[in-house]
C-alpha atoms as a PDB file:
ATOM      1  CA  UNK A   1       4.825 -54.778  -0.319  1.00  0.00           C
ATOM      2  CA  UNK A   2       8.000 -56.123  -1.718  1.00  0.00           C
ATOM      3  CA  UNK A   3      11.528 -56.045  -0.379  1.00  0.00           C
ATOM      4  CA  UNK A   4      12.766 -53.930  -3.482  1.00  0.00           C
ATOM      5  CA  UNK A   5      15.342 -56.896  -5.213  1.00  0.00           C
ATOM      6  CA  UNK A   6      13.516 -57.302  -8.141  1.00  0.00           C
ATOM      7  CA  UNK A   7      13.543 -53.592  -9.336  1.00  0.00           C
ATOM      8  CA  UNK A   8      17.569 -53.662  -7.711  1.00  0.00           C
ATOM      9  CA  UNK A   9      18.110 -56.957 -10.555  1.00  0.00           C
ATOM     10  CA  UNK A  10      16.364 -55.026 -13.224  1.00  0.00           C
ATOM     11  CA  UNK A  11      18.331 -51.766 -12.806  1.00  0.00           C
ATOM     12  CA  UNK A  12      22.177 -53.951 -12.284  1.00  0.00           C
ATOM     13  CA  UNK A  13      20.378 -55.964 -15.762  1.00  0.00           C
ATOM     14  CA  UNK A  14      20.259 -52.659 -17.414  1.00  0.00           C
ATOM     15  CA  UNK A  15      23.520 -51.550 -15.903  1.00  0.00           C
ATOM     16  CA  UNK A  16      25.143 -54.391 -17.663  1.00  0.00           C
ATOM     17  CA  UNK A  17      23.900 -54.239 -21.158  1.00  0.00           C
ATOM     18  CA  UNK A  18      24.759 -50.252 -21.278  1.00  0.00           C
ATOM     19  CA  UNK A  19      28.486 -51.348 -20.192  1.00  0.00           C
ATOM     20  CA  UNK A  20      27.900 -53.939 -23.212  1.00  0.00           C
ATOM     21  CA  UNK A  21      26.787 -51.757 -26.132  1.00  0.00           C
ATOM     22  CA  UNK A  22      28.814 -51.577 -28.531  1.00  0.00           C
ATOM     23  CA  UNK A  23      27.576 -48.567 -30.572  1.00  0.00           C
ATOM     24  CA  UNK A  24      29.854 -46.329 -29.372  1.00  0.00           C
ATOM     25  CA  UNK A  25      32.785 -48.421 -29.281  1.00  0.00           C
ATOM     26  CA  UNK A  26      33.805 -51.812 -28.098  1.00  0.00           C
ATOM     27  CA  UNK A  27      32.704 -53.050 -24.954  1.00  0.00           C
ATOM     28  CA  UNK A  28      35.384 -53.615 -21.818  1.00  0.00           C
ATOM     29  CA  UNK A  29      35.800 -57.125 -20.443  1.00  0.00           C
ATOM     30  CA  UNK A  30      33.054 -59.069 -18.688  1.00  0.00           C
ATOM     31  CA  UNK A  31      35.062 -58.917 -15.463  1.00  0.00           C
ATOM     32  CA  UNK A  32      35.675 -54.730 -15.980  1.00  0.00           C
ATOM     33  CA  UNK A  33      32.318 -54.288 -16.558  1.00  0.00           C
ATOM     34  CA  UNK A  34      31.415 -57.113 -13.252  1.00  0.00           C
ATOM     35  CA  UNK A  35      33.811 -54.793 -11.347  1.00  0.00           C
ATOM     36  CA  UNK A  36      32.110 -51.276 -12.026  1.00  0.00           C
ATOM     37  CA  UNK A  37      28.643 -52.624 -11.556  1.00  0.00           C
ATOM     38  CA  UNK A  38      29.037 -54.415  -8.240  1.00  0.00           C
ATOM     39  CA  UNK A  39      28.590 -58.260  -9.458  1.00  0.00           C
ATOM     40  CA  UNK A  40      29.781 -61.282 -10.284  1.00  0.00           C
ATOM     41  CA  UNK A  41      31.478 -61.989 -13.872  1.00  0.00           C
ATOM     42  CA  UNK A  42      29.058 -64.787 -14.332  1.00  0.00           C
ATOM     43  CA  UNK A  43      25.644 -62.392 -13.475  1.00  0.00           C
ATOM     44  CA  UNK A  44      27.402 -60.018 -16.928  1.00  0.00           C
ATOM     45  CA  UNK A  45      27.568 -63.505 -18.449  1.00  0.00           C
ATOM     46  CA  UNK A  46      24.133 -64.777 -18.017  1.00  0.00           C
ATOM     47  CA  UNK A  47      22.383 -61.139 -18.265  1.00  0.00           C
ATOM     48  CA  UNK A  48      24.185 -61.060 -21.585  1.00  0.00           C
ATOM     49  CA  UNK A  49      23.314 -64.609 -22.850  1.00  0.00           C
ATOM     50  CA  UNK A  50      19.842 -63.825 -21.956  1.00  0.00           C
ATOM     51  CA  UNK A  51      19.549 -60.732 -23.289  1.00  0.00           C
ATOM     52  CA  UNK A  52      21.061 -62.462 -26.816  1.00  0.00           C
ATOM     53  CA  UNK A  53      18.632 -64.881 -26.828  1.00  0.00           C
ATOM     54  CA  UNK A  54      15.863 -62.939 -26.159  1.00  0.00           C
ATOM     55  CA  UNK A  55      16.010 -60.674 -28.996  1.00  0.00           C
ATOM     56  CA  UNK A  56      14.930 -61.837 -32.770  1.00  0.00           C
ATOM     57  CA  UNK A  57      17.769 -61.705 -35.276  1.00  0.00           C
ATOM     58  CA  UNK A  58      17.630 -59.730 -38.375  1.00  0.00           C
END
């Protein structure tokens, strides 16, 4: 059985990149966005950056 982080990371991941869309509007400031969510600005940093680099550009 697991200790539940993992699914806790995934849903604060997907936390982050809804702050971060920017198809309704522009996004608030990494450290607004680190303050609503409960983390550090440098997790909304690095979930971002990986998120960018995951996805292939058109």
């Amino acid at each position: 059985m697991t200790s539940g982080r993992n699914p806790a990371r995934m849903i604060a991941g997907a936390r982050i990149l809804l702050e971060l869309d920017e198809s309704a509007g522009p996004a608030s400031d990494r450290a607004v966005v680190a303050d609503r969510i409960g983390v550090s600005e440098a997790t909304v940093y690095l979930v971002a950056k990986r998120y960018t680099e995951s996805v292939p550009r058109r």
